[in-house]
N, C-alpha and C. Protein backbone atom coordinates (compact mmCIF):
# COMPACT_ATOMS: atom_id res chain seq x y z
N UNK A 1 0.81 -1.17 0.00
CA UNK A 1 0.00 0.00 0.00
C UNK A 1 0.88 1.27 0.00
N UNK A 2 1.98 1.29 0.47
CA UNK A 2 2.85 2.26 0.84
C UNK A 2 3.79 2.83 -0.78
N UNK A 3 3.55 1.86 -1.83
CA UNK A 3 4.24 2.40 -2.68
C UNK A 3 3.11 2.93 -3.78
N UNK A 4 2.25 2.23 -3.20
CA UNK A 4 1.27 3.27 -4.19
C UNK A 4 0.75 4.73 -3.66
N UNK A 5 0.95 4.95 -2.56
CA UNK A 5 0.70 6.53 -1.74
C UNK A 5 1.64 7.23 -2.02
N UNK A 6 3.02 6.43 -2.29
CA UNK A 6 3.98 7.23 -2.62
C UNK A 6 4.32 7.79 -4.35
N UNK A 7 3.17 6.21 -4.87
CA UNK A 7 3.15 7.03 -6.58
C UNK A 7 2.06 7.90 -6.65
N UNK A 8 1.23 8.07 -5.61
CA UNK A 8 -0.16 8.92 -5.81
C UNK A 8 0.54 10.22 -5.36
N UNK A 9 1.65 10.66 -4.58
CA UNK A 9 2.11 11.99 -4.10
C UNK A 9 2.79 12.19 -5.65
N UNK A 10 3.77 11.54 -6.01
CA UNK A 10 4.87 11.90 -6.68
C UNK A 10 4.00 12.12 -8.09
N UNK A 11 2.96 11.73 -8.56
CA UNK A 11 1.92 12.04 -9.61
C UNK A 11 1.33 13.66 -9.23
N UNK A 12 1.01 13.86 -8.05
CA UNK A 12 0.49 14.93 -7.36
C UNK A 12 1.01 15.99 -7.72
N UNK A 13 2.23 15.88 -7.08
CA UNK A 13 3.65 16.84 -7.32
C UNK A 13 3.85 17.28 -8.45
N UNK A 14 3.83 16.33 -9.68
CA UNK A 14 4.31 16.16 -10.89
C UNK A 14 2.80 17.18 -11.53
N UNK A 15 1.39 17.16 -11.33
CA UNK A 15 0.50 17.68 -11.66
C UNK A 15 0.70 19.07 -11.12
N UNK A 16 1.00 19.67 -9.86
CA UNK A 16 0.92 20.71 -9.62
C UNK A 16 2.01 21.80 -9.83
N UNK A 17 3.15 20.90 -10.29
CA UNK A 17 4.43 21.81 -10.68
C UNK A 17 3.77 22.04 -12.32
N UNK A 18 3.71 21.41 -13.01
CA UNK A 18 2.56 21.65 -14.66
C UNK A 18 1.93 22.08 -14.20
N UNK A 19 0.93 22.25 -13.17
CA UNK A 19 0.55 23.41 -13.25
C UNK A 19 0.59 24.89 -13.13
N UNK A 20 1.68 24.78 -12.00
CA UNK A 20 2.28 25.97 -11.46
C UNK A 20 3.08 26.64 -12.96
N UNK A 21 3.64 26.07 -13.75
CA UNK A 21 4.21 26.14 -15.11
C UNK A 21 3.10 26.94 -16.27
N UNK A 22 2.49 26.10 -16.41
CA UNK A 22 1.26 26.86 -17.50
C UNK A 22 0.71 28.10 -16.81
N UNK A 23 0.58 28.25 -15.15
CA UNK A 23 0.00 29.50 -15.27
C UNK A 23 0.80 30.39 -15.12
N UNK A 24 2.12 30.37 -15.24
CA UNK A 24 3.29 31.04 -15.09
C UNK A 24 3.56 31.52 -16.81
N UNK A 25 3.16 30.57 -17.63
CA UNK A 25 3.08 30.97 -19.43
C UNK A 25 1.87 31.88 -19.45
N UNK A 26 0.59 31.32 -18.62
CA UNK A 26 -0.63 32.02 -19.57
C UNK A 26 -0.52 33.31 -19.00
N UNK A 27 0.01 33.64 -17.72
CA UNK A 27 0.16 35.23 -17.30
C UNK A 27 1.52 35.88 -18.16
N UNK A 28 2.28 35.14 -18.54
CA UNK A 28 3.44 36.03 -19.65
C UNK A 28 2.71 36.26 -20.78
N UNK A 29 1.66 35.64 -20.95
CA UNK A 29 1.39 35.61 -22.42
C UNK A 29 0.03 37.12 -21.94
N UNK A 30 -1.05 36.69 -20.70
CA UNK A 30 -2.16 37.71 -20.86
C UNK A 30 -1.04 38.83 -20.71
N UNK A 31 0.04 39.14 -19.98
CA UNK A 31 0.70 40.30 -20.62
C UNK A 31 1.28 40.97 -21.00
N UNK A 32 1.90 40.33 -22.61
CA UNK A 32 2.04 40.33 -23.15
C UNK A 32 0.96 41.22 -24.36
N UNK A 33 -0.21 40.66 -24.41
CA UNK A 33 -1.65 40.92 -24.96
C UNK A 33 -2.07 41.85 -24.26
N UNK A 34 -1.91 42.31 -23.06
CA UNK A 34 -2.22 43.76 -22.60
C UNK A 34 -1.22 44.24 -23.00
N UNK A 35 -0.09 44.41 -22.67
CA UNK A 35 0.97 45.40 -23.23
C UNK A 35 0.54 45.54 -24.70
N UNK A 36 0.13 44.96 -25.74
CA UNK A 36 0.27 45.03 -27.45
C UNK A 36 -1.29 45.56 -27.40
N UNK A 37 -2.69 45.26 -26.55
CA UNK A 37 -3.58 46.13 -26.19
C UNK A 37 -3.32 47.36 -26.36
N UNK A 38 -2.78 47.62 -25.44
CA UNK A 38 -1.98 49.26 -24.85
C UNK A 38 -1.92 50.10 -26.34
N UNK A 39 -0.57 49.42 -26.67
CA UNK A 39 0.22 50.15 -27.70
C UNK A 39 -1.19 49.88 -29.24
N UNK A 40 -2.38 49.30 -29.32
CA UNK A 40 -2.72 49.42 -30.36
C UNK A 40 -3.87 50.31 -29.70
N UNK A 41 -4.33 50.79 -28.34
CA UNK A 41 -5.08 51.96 -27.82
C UNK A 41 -4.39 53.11 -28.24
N UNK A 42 -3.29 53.49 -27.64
CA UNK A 42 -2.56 54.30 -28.02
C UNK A 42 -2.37 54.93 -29.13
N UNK A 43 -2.08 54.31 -30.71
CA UNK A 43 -2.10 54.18 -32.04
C UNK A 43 -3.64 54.81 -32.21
N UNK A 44 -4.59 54.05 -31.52
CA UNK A 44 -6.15 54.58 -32.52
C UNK A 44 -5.97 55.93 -31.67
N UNK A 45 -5.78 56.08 -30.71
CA UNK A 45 -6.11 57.39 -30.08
C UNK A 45 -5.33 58.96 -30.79
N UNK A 46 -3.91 58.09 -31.19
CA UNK A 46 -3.44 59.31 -32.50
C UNK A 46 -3.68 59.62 -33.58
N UNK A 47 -4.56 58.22 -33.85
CA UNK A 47 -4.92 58.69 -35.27
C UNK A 47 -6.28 59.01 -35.15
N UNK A 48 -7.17 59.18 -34.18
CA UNK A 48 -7.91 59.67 -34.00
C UNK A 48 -7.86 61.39 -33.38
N UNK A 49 -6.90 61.32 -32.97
CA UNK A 49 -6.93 63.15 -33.02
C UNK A 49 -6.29 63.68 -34.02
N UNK A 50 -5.21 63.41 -34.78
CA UNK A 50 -5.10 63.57 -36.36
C UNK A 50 -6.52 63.58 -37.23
N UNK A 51 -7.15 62.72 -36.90
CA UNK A 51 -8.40 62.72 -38.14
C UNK A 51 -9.34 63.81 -37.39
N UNK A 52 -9.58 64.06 -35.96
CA UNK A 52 -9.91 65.43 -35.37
C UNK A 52 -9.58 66.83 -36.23
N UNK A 53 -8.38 66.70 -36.22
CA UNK A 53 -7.28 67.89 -36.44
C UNK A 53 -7.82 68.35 -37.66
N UNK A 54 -7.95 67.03 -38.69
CA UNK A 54 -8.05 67.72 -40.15
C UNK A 54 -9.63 67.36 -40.22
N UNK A 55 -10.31 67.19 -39.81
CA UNK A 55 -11.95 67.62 -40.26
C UNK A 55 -12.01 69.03 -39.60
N UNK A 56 -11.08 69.35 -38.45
CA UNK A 56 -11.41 70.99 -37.89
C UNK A 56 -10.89 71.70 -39.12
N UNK A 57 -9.38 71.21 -39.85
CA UNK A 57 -9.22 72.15 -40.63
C UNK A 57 -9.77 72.14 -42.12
N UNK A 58 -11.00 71.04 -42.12
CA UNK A 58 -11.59 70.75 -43.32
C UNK A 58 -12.91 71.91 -43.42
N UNK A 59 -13.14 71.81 -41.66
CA UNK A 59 -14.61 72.86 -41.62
C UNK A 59 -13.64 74.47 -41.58
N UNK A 60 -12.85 74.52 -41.25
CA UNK A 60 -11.97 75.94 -41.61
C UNK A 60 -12.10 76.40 -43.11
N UNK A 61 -11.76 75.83 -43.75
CA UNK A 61 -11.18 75.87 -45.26
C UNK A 61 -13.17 76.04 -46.16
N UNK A 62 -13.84 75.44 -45.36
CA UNK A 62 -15.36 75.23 -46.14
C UNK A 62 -15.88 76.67 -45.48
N UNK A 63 -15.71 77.52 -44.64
CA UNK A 63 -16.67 78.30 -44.26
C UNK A 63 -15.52 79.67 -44.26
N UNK A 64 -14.68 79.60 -45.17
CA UNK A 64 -14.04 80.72 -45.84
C UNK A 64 -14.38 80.71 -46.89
N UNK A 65 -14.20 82.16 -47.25
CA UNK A 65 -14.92 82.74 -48.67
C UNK A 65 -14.29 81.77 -49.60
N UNK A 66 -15.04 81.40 -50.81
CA UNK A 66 -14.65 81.09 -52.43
C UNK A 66 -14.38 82.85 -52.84
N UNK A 67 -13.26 82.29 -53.97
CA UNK A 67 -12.93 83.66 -54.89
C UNK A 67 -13.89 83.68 -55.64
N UNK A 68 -14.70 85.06 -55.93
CA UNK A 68 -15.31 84.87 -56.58
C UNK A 68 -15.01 84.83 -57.88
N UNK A 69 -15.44 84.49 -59.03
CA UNK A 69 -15.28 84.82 -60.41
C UNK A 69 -15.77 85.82 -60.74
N UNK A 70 -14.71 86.32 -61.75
CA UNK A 70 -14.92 87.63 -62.72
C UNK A 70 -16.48 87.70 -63.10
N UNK A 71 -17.19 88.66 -62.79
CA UNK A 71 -18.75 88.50 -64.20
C UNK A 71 -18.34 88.94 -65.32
N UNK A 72 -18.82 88.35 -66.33
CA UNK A 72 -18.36 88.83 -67.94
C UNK A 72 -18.39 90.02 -67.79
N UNK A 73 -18.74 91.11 -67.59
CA UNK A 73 -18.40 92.31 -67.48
C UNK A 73 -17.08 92.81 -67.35
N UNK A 74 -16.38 92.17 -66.42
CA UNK A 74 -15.69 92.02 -66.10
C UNK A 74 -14.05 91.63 -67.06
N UNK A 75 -14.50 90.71 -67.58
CA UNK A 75 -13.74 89.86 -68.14
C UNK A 75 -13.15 90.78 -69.50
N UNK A 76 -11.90 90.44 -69.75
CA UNK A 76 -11.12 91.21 -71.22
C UNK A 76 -11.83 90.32 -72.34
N UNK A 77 -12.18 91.36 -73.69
CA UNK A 77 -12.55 91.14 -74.67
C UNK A 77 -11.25 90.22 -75.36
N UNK A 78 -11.46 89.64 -76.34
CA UNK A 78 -10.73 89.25 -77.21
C UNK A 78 -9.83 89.99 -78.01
N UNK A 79 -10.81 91.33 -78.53
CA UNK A 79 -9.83 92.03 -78.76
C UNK A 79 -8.66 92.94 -77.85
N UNK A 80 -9.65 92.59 -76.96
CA UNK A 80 -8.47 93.84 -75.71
C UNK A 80 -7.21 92.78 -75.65
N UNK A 81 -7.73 91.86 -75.92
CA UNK A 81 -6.11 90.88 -75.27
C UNK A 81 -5.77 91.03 -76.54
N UNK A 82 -5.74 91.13 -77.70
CA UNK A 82 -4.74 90.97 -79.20
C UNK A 82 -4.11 92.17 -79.25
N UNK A 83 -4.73 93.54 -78.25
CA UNK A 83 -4.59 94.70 -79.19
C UNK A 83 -3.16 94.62 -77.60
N UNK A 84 -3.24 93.92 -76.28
CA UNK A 84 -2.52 93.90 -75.82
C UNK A 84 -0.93 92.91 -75.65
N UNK A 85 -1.40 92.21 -76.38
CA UNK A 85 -0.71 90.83 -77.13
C UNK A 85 1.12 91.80 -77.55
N UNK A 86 1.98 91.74 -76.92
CA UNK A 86 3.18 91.86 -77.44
C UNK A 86 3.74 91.23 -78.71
N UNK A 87 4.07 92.08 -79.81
CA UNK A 87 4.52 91.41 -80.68
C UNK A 87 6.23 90.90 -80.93
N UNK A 88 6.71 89.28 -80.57
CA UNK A 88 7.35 89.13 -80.79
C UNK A 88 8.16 88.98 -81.96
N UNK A 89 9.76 88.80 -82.16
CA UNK A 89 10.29 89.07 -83.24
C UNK A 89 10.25 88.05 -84.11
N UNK A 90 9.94 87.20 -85.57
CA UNK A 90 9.34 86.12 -86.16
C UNK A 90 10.59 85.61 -86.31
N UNK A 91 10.27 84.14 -85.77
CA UNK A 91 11.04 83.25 -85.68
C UNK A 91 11.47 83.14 -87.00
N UNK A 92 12.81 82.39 -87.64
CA UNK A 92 13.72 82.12 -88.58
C UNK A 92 13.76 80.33 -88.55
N UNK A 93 13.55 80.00 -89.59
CA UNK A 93 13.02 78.16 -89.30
C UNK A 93 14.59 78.14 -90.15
N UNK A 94 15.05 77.14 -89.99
CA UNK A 94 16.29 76.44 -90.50
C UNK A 94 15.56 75.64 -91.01
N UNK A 95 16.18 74.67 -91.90
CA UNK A 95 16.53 73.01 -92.55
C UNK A 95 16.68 72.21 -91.79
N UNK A 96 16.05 70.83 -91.72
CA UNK A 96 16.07 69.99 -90.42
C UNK A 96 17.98 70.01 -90.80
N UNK A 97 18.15 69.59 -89.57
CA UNK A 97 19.74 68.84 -90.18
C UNK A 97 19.94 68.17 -90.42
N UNK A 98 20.77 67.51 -91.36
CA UNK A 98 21.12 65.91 -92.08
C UNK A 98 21.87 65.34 -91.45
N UNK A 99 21.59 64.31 -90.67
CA UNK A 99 22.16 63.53 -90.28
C UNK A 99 23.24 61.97 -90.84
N UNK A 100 24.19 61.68 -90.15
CA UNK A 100 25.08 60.76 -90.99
C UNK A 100 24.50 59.82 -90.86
N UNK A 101 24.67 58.78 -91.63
CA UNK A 101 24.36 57.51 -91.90
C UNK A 101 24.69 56.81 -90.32
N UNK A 102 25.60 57.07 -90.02
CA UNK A 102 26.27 56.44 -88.70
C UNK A 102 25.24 56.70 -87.62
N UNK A 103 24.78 58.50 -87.51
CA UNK A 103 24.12 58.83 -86.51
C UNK A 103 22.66 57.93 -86.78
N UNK A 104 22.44 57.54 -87.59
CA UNK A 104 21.12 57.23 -88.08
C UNK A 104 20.39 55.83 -87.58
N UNK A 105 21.77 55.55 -87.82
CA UNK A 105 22.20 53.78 -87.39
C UNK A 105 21.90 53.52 -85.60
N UNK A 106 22.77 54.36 -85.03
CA UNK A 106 22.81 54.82 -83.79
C UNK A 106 21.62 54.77 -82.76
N UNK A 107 20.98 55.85 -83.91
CA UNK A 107 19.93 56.34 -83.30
C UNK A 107 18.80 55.14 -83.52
N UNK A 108 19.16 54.30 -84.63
CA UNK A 108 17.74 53.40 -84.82
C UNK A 108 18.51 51.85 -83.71
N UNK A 109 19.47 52.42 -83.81
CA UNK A 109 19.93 50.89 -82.68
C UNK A 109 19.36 51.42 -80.82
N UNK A 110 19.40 52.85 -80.56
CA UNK A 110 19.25 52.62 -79.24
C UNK A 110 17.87 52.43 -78.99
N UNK A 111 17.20 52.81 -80.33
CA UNK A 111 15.43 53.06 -80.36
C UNK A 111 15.24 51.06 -80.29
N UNK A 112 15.66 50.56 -81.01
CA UNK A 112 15.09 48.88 -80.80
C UNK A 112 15.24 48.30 -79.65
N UNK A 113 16.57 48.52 -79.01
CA UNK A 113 17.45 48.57 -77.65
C UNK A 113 15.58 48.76 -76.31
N UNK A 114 15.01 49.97 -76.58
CA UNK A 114 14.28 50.02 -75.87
C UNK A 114 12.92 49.39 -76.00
N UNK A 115 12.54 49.07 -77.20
CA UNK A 115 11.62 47.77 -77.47
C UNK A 115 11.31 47.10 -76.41
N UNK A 116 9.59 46.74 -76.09
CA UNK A 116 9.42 45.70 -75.13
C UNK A 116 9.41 44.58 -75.69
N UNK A 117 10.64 43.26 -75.62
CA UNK A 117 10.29 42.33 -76.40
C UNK A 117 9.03 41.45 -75.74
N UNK A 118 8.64 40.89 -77.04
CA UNK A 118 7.45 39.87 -76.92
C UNK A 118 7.52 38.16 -76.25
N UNK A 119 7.01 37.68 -76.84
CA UNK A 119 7.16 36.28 -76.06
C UNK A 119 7.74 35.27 -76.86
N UNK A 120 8.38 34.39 -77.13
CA UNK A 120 8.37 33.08 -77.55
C UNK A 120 7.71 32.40 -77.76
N UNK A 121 7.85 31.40 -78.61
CA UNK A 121 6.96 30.50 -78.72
C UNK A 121 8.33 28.79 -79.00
N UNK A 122 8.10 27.95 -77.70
CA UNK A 122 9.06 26.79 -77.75
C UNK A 122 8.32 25.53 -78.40
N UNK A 123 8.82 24.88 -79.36
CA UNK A 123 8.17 23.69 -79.77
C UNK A 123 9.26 22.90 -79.38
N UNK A 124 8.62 21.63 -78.75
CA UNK A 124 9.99 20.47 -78.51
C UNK A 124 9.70 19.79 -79.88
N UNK A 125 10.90 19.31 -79.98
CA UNK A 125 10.50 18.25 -81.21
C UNK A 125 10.44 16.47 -80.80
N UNK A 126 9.99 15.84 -81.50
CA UNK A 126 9.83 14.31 -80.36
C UNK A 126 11.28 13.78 -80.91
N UNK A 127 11.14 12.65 -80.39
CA UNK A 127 12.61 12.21 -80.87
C UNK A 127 12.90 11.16 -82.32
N UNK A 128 11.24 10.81 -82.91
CA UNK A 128 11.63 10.26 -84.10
C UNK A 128 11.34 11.56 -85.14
N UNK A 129 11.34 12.57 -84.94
CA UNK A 129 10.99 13.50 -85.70
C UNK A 129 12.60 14.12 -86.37
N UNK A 130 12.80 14.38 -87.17
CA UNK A 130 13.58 15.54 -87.85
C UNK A 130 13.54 16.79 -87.28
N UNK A 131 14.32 18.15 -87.65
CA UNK A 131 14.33 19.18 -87.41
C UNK A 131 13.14 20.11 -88.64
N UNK A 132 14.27 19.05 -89.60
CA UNK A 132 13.30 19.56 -91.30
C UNK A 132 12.06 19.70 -91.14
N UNK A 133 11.27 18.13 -90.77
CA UNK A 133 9.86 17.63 -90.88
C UNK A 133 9.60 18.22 -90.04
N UNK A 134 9.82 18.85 -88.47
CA UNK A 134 9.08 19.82 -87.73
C UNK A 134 8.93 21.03 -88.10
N UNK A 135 9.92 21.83 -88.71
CA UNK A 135 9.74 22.76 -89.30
C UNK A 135 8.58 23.19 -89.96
N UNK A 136 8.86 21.90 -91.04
CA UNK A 136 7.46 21.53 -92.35
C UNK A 136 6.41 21.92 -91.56
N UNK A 137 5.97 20.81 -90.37
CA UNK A 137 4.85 20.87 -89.74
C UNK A 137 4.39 21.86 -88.95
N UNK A 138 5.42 22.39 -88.95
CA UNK A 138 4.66 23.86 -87.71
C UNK A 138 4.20 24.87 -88.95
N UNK A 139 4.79 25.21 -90.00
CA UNK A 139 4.47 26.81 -90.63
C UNK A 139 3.55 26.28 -91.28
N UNK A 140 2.75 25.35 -91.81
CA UNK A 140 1.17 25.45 -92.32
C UNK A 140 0.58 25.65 -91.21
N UNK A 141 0.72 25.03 -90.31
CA UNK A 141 -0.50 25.07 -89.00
C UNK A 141 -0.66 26.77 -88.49
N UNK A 142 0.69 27.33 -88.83
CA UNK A 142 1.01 28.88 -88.32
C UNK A 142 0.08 29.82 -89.40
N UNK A 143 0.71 29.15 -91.16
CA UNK A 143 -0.11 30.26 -91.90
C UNK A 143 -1.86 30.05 -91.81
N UNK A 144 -2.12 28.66 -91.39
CA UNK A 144 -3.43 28.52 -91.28
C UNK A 144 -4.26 29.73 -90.57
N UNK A 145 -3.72 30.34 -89.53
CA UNK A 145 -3.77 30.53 -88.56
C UNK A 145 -3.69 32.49 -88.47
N UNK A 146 -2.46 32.67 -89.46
CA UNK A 146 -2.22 34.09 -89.91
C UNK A 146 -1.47 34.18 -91.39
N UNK A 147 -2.64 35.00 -92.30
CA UNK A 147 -2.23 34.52 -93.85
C UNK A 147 -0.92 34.99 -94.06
N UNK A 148 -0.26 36.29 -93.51
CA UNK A 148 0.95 36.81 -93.86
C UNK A 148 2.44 36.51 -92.35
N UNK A 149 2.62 35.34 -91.77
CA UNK A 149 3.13 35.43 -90.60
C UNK A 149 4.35 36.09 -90.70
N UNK A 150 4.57 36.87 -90.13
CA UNK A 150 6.34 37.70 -89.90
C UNK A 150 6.71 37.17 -88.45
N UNK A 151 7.96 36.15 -88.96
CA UNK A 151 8.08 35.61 -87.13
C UNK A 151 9.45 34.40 -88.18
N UNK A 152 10.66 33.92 -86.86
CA UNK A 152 12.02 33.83 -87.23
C UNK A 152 11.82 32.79 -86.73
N UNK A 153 12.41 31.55 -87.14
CA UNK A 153 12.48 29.99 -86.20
C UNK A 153 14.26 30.03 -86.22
N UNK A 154 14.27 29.77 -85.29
CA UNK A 154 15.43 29.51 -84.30
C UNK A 154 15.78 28.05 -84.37
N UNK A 155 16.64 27.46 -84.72
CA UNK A 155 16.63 26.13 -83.97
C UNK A 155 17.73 25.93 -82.87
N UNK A 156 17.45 25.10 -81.29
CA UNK A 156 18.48 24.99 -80.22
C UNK A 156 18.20 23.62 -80.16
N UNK A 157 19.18 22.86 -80.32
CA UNK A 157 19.08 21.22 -79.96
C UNK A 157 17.95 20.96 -81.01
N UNK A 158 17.44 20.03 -79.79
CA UNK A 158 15.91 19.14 -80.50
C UNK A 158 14.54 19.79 -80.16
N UNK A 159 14.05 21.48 -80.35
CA UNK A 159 13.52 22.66 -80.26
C UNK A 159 13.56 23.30 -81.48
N UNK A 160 12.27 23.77 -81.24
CA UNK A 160 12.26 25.37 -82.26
C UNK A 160 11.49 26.23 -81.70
N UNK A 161 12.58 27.55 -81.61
CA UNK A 161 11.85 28.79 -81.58
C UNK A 161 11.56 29.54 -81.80
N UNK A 162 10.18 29.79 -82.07
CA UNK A 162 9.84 31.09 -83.19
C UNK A 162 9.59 32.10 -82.43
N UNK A 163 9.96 33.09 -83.05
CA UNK A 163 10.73 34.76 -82.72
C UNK A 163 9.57 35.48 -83.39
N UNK A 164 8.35 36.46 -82.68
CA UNK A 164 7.80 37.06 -83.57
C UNK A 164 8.69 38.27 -84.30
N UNK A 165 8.49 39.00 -85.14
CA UNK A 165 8.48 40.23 -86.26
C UNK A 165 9.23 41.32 -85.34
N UNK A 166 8.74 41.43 -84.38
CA UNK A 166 9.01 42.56 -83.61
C UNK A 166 10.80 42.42 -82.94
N UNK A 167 10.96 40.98 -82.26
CA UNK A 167 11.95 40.57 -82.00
C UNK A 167 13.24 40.75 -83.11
N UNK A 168 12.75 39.41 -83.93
CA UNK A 168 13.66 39.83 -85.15
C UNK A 168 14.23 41.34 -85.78
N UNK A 169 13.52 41.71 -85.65
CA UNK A 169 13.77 43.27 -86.29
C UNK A 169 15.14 44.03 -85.49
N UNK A 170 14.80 43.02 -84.00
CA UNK A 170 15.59 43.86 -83.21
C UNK A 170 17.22 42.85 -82.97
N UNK A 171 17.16 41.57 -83.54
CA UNK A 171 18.20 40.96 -83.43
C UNK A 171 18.85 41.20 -85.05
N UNK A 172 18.18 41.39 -85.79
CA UNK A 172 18.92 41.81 -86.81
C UNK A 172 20.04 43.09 -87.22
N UNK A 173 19.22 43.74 -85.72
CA UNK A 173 20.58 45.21 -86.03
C UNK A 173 21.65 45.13 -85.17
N UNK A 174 21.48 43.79 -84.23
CA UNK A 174 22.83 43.12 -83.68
C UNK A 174 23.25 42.59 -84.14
């Protein structure tokens, strides 16, 4: 009998230290949750006198005068403004300038340079297939599809990739 009184204490013990434990967590934790309470009272309470602040200075700004507008009476004729109109001295137009072939080049390389390129299009090819015979097989299915296609096939390995119009244009001046 004596060793079971002694496993019924040492169970006892063992229950009330777990317990003494968890309520030693759940009070770090309730405050914890009051302290982060606090600080999110705090927060509404500033932004609640901020949003105070500016509806006072919203009813400020509403119960001051509007400018009024001119009445046509008021207002300058058309002619009063031409006859007051300063006359400046008439501009002198030049010849565009001709530019070199080089600058031209230049200028049409940094313009493609900024192009948004488009997308790809990857075909795998299977493995009893050719490069040729895929080829074949993709550009009817393509013109089916668009009577005039402007677009570049690529081949990488056992792939093809077609390059729309827009792309090409822009790998060609590289």
């Amino acid at each position: 009998m004596l060793p079971k009184i002694n496993r019924l204490i040492t169970v006892t013990q063992t229950l009330s230290h777990e317990n003494s434990r968890l309520s030693g967590e759940l009070k770090g934790k309730n405050e914890a949750l009051q302290q982060s309470l606090t600080v999110f009272i705090d927060e509404l309470d500033t932004k609640n006198a901020e949003t105070s602040g500016l509806k006072a200075e919203l009813d400020a700004l509403k119960a001051a005068k509007a400018v009024p507008c001119p009445t046509p009476a008021q207002q300058q004729t058309y002619a009063a403004k031409a006859a007051s109109r300063i006359v400046a001295a008439p501009k002198t137009v030049s010849a565009p300038l001709v530019k070199s072939k080089r600058t031209v080049e230049r200028d049409r390389l940094n313009k493609s340079r900024k192009v948004k390129a488009t997308s790809r299009f990857l075909i795998e090819i299977p493995q009893d297939m050719t490069v040729a015979n895929a080829k074949v097989g993709v550009w009817p299915t393509v013109r089916a599809k668009c009577s005039n296609p402007k677009a570049e096939t690529i081949v990488s390995g056992k792939s093809l990739v077609i390059i729309p119009d827009i792309i090409r244009y822009i790998i060609s001046w590289w």
